[in-house]
N, C-alpha and C. Protein backbone atom coordinates (compact mmCIF):
# COMPACT_ATOMS: atom_id res chain seq x y z
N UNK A 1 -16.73 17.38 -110.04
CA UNK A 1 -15.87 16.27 -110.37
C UNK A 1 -15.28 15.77 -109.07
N UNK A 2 -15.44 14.55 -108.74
CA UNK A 2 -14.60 13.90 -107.34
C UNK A 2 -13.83 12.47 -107.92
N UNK A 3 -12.98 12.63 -107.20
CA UNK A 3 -11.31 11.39 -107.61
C UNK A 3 -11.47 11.17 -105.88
N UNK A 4 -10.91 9.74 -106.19
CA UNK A 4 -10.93 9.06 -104.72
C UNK A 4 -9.04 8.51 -105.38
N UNK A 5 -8.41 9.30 -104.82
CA UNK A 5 -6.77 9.08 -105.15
C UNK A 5 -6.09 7.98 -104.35
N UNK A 6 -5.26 7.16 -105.16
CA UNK A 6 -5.29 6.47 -103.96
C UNK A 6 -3.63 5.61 -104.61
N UNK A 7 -2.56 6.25 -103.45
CA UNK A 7 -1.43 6.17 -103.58
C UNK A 7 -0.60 4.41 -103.98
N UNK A 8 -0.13 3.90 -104.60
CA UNK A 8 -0.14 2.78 -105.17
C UNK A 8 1.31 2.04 -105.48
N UNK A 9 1.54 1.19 -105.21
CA UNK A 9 3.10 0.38 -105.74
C UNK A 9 2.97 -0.18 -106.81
N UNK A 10 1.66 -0.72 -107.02
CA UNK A 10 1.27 -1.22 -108.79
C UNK A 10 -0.39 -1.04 -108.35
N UNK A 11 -0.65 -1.52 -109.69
CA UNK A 11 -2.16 -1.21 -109.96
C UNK A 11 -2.40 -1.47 -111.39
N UNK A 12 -3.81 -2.30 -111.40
CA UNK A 12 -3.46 -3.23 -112.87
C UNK A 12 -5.69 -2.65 -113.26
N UNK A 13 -5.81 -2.03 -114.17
CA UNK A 13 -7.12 -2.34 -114.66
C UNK A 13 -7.62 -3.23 -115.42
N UNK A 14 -8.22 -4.48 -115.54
CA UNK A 14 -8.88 -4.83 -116.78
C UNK A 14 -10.42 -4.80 -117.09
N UNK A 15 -10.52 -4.49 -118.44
CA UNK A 15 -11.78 -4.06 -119.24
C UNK A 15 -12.35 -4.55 -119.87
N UNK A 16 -13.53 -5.38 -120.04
CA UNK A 16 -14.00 -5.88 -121.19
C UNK A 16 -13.07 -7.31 -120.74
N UNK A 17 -12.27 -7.75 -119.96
CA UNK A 17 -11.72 -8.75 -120.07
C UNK A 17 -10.53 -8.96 -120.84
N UNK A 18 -10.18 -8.28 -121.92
CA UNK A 18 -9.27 -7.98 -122.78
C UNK A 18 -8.04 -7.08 -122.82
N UNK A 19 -9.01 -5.40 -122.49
CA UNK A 19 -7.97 -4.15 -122.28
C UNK A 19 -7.53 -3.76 -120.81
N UNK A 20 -6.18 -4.36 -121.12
CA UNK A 20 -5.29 -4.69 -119.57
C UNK A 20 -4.40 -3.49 -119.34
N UNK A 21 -4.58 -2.45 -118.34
CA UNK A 21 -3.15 -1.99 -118.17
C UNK A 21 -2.74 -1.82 -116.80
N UNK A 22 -1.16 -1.55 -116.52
CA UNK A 22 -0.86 -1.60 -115.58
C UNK A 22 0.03 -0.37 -115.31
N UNK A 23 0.53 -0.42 -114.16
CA UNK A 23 1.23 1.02 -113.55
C UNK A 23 2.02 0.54 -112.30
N UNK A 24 3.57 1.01 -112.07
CA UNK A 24 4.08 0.93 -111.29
C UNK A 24 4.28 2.17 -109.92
N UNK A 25 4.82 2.52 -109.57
CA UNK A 25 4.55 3.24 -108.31
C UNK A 25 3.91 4.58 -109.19
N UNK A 26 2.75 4.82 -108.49
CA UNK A 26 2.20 6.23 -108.95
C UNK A 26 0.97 6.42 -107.51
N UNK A 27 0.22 6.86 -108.62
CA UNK A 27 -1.07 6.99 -108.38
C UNK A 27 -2.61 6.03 -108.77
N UNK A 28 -3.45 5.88 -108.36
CA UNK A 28 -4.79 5.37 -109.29
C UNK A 28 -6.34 6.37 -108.55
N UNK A 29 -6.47 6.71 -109.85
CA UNK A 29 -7.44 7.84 -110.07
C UNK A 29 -8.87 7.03 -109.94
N UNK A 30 -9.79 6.88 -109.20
CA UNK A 30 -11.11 6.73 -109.33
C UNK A 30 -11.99 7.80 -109.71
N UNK A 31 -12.43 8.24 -110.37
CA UNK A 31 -12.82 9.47 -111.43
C UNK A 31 -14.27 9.25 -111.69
N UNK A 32 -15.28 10.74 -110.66
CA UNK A 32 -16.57 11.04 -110.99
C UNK A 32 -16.84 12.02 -111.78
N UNK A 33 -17.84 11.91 -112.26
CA UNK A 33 -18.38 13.22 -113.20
C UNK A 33 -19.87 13.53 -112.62
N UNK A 34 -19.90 14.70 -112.61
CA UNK A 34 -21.35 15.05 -112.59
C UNK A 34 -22.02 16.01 -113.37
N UNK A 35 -23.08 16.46 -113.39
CA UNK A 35 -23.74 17.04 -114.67
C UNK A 35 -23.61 18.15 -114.39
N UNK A 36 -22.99 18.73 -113.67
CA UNK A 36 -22.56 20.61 -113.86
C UNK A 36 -20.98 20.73 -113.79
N UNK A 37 -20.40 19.32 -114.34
CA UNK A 37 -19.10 19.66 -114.23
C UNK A 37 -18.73 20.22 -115.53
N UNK A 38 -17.56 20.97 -115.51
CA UNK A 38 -16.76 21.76 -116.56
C UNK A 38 -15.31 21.24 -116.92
N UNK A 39 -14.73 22.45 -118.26
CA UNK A 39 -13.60 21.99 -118.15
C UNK A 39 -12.50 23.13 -117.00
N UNK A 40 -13.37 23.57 -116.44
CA UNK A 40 -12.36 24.45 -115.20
C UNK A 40 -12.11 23.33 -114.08
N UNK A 41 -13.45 22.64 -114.05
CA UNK A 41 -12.99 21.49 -112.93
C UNK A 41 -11.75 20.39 -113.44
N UNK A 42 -12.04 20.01 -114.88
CA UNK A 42 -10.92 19.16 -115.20
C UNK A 42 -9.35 19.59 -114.94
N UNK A 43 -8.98 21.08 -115.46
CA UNK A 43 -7.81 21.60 -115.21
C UNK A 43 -7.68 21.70 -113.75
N UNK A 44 -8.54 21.85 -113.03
CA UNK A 44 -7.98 22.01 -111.45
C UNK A 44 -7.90 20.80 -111.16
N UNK A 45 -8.54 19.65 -111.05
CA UNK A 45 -8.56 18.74 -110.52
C UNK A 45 -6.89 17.78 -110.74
N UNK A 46 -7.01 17.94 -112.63
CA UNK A 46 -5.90 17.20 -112.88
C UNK A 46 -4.65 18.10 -112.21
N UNK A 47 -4.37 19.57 -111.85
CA UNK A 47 -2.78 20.19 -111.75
C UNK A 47 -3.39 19.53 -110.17
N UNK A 48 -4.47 19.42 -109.37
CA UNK A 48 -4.23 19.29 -108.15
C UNK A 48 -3.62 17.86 -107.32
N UNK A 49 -4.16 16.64 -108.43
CA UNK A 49 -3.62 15.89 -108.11
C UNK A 49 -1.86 15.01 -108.72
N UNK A 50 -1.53 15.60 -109.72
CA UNK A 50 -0.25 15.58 -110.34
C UNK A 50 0.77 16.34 -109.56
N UNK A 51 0.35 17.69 -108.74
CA UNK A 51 1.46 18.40 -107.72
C UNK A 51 1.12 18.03 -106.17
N UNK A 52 0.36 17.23 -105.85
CA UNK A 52 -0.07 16.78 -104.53
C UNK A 52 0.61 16.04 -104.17
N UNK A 53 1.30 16.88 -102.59
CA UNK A 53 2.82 15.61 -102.16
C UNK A 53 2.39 14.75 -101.40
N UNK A 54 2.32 14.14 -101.66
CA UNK A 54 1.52 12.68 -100.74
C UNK A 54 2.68 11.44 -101.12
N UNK A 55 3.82 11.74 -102.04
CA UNK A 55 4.73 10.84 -101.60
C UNK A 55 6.16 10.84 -100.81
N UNK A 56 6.88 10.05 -100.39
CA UNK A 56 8.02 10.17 -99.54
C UNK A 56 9.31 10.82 -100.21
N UNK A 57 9.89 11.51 -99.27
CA UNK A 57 11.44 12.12 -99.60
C UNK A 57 12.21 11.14 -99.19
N UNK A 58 13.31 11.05 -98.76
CA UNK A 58 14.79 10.55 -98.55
C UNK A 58 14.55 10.51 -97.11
N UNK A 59 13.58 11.10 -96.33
CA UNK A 59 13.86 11.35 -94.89
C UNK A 59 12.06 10.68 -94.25
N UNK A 60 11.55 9.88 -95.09
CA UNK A 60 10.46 9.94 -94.78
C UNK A 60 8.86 10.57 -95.23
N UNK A 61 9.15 11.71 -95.04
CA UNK A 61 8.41 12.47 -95.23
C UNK A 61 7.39 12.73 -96.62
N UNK A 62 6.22 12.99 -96.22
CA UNK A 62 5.27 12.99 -97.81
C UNK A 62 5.39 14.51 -98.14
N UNK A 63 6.76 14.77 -99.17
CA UNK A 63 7.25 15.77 -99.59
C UNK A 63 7.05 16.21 -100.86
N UNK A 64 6.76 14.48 -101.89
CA UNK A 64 7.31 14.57 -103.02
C UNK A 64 5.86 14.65 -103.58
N UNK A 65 5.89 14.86 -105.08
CA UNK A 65 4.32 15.11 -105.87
C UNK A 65 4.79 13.96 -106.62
N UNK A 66 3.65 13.14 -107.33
CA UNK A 66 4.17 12.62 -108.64
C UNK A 66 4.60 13.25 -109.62
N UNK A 67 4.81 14.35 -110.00
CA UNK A 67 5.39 14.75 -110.95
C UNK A 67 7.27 14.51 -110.53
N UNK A 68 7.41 15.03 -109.27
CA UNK A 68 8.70 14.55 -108.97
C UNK A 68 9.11 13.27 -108.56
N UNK A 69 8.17 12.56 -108.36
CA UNK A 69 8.72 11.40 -108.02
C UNK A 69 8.74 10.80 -109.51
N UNK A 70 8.39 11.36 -110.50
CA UNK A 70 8.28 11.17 -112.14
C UNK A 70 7.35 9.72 -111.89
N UNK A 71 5.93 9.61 -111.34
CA UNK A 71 5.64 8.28 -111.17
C UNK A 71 4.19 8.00 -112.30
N UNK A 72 3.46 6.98 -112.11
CA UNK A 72 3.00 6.60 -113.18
C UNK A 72 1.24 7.33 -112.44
N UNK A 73 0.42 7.08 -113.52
CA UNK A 73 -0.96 7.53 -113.41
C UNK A 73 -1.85 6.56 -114.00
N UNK A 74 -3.13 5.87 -113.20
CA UNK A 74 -3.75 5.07 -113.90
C UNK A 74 -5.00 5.41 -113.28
N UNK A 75 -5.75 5.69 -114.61
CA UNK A 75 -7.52 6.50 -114.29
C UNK A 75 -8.53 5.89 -114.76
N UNK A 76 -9.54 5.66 -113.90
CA UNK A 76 -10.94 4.86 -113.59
C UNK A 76 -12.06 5.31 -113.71
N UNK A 77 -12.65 5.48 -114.72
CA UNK A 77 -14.45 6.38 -114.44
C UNK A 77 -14.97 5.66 -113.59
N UNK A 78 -15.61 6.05 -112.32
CA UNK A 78 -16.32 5.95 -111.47
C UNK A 78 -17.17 6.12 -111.50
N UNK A 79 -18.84 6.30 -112.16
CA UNK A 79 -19.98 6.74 -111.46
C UNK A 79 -20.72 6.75 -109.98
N UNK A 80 -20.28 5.74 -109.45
CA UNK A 80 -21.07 5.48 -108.70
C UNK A 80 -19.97 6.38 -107.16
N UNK A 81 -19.38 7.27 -107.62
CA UNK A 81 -18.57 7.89 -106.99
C UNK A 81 -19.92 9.06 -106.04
N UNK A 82 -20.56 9.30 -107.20
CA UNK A 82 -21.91 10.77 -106.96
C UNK A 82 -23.28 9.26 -106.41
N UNK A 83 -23.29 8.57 -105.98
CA UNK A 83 -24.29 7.59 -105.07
C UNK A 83 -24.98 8.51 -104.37
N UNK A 84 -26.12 8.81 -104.41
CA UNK A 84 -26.79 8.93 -103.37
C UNK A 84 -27.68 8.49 -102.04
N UNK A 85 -27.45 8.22 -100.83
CA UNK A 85 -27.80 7.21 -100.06
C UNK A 85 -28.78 7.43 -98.77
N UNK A 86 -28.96 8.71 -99.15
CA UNK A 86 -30.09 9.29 -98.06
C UNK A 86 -31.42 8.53 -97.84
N UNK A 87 -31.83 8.17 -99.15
CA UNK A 87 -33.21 7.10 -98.85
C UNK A 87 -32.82 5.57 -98.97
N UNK A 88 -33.43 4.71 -98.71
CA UNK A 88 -33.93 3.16 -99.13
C UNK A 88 -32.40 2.81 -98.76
N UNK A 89 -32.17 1.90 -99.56
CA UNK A 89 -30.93 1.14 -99.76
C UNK A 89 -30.49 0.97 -100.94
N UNK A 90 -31.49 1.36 -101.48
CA UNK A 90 -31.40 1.31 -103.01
C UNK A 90 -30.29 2.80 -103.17
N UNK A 91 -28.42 2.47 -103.79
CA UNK A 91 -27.93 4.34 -103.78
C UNK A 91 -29.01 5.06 -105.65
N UNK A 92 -29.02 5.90 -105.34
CA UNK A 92 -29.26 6.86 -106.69
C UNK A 92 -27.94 7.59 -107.23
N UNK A 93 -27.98 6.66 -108.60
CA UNK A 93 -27.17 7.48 -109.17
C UNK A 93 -27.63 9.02 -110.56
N UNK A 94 -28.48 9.51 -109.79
CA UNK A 94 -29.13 10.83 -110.73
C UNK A 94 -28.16 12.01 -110.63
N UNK A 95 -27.11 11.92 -109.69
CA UNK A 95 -26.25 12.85 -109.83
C UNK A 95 -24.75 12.53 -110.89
N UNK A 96 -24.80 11.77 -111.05
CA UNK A 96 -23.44 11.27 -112.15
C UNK A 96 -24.34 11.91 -113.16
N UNK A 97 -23.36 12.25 -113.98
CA UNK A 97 -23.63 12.92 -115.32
C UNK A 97 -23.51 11.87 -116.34
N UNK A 98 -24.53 12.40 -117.15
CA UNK A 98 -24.57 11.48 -118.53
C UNK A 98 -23.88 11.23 -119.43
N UNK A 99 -23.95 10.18 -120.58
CA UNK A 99 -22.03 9.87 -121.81
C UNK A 99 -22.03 11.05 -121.96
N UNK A 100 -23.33 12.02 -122.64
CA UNK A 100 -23.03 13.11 -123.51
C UNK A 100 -22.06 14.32 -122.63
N UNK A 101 -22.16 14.07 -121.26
CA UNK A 101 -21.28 15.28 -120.45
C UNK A 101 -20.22 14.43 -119.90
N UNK A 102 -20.26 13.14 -119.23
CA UNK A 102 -19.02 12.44 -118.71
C UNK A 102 -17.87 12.40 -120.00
N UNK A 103 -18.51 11.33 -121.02
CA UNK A 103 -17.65 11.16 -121.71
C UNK A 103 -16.76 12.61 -122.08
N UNK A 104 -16.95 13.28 -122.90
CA UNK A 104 -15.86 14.43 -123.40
C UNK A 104 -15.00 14.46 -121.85
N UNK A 105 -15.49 14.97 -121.14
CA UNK A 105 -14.79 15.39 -119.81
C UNK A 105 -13.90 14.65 -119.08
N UNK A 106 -14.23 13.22 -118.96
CA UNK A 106 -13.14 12.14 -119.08
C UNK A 106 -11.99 11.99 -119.69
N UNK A 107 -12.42 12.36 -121.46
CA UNK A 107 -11.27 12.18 -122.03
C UNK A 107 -10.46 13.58 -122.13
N UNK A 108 -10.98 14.94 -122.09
CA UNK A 108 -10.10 15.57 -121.55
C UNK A 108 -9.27 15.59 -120.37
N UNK A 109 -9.72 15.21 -119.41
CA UNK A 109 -8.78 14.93 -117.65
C UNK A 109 -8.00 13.84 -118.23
N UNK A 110 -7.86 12.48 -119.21
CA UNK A 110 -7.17 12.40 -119.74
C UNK A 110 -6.05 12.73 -120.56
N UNK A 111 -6.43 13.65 -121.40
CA UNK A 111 -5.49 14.58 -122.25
C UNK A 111 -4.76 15.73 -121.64
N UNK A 112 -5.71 16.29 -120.80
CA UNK A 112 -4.97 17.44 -119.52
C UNK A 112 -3.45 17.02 -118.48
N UNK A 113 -4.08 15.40 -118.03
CA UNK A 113 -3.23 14.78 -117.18
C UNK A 113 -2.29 14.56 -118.25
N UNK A 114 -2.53 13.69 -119.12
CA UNK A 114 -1.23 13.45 -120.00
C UNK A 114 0.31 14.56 -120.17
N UNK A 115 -0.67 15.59 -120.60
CA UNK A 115 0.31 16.39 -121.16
C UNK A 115 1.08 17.14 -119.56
N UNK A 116 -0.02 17.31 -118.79
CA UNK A 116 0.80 18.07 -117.29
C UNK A 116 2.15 17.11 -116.84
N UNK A 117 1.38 15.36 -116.91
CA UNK A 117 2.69 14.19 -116.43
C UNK A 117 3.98 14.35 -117.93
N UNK A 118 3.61 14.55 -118.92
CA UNK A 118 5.00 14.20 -120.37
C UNK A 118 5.05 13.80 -120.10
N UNK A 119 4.00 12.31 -120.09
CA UNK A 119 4.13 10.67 -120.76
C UNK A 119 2.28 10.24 -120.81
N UNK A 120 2.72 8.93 -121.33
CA UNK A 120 1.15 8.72 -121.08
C UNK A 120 0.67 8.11 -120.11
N UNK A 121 -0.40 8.36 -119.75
CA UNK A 121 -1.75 8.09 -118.61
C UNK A 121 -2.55 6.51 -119.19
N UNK A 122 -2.37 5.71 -118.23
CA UNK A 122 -3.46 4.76 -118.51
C UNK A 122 -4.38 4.85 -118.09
N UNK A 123 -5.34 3.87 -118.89
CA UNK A 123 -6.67 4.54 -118.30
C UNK A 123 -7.83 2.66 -118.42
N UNK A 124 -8.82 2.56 -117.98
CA UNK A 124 -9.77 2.17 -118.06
C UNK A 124 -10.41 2.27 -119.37
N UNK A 125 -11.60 1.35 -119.38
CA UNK A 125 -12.52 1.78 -120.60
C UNK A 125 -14.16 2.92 -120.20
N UNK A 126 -14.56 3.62 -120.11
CA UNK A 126 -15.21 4.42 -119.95
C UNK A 126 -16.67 4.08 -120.27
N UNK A 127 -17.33 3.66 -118.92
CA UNK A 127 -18.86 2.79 -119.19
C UNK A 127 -18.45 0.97 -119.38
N UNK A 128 -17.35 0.71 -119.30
CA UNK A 128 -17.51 -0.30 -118.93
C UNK A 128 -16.74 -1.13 -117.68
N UNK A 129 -17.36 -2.76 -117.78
CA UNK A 129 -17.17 -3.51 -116.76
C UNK A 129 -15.62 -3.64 -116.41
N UNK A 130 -15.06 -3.86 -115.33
CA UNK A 130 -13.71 -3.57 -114.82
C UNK A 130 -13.52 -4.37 -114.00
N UNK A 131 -12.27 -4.59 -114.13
CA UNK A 131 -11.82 -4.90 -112.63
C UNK A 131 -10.54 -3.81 -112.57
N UNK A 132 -10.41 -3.68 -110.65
CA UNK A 132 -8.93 -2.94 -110.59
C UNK A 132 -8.59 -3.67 -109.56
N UNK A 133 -7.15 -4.03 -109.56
CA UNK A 133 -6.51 -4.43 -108.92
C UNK A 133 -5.10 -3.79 -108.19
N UNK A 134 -5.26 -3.44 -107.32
CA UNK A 134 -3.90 -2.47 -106.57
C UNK A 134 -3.43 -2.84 -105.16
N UNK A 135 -2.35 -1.86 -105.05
CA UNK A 135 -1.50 -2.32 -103.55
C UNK A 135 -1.42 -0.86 -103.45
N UNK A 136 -2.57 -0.99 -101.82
CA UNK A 136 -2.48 0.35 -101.38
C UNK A 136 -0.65 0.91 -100.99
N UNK A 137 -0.22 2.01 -101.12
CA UNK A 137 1.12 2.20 -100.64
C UNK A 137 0.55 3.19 -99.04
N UNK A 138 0.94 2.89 -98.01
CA UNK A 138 1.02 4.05 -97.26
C UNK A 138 0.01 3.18 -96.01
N UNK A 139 -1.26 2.89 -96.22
CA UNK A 139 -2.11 3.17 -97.49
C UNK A 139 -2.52 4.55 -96.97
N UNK A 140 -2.46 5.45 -97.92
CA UNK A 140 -2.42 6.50 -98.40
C UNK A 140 -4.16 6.69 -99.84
N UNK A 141 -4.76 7.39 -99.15
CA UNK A 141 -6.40 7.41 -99.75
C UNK A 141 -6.86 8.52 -99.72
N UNK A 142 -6.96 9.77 -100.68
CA UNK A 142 -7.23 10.87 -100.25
C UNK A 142 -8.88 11.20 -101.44
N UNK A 143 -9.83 11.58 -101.14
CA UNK A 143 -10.64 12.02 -102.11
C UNK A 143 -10.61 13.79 -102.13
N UNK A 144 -10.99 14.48 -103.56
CA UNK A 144 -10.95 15.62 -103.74
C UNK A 144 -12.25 15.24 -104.42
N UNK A 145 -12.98 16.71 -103.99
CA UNK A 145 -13.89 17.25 -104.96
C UNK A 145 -14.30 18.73 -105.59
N UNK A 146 -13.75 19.14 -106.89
CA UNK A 146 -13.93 20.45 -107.41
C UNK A 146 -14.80 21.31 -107.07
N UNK A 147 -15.54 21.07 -106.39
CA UNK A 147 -16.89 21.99 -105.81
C UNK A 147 -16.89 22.17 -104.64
N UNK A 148 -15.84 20.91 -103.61
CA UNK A 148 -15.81 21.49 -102.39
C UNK A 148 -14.33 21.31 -101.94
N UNK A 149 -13.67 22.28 -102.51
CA UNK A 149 -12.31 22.60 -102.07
C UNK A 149 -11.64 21.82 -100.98
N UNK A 150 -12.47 22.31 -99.51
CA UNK A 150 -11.75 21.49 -98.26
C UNK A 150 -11.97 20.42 -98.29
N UNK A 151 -12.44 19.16 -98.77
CA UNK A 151 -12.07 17.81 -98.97
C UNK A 151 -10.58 17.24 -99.09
């Protein structure tokens, strides 16, 4: 599983053209799946980025987690996060995992994050067309990936 995190003053998704949401200072989650991911990766991924201090204290400093800064969360399925680009120009996406393994796993890192933040998580529509719109804060851009820790 890899999230491209990316620290935010607002941040607005729309879906389908219709399903709009938005978020004030938090986070925005760009969210891969791949086909040997689990739900051990979902629980690590979501406590890692909900206690990750990447925001400011009183003095400056990136002290605070979103959980203490009590800030908002807004999450993006990504496929094209797992691209592969070693040949052509053409990327391969054979490493993103399929609805039957993304989907569930999505909507748990949904339900996981929810309940870790006590409130709710916005989110994207899952397989479909998007737009996102945000204001980097910092800018502040960190990617994690469950399989390779030091990222």
């Amino acid at each position: 599983m890899r999230a491209v995190v990316q620290r935010v003053s607002k941040a607005q998704v729309i879906a389908n053209k219709t399903h709009v949401r938005n978020i004030g200072n938090g986070l925005v989650v760009l969210l891969g799946i791949t086909h040997n991911d689990e739900e051990k990766d979902v629980l690590w991924l979501v406590q890692k980025i909900v206690n990750m201090r990447i925001f400011n204290d009183d003095q400056g400093m990136m002290n605070k987690s979103l959980l203490e800064l009590n800030g908002n969360l807004l999450v993006v399925s990504q496929f094209t996060l797992f691209a592969q680009t070693k040949k052509g120009n053409r990327p391969s996406y054979s490493s993103a995992a399929k609805h039957e393994i993304a989907i569930p796993l999505y909507e748990l890192f949904l339900e996981k994050a929810t309940l870790a933040m006590g409130k709710p998580v916005q989110c994207g529509i899952f397989g479909a067309a998007m737009e996102v719109d945000l204001v980097n804060d910092g800018p502040v851009t960190i990617i994690i990936d469950s399989k390779n820790k030091d990222l």
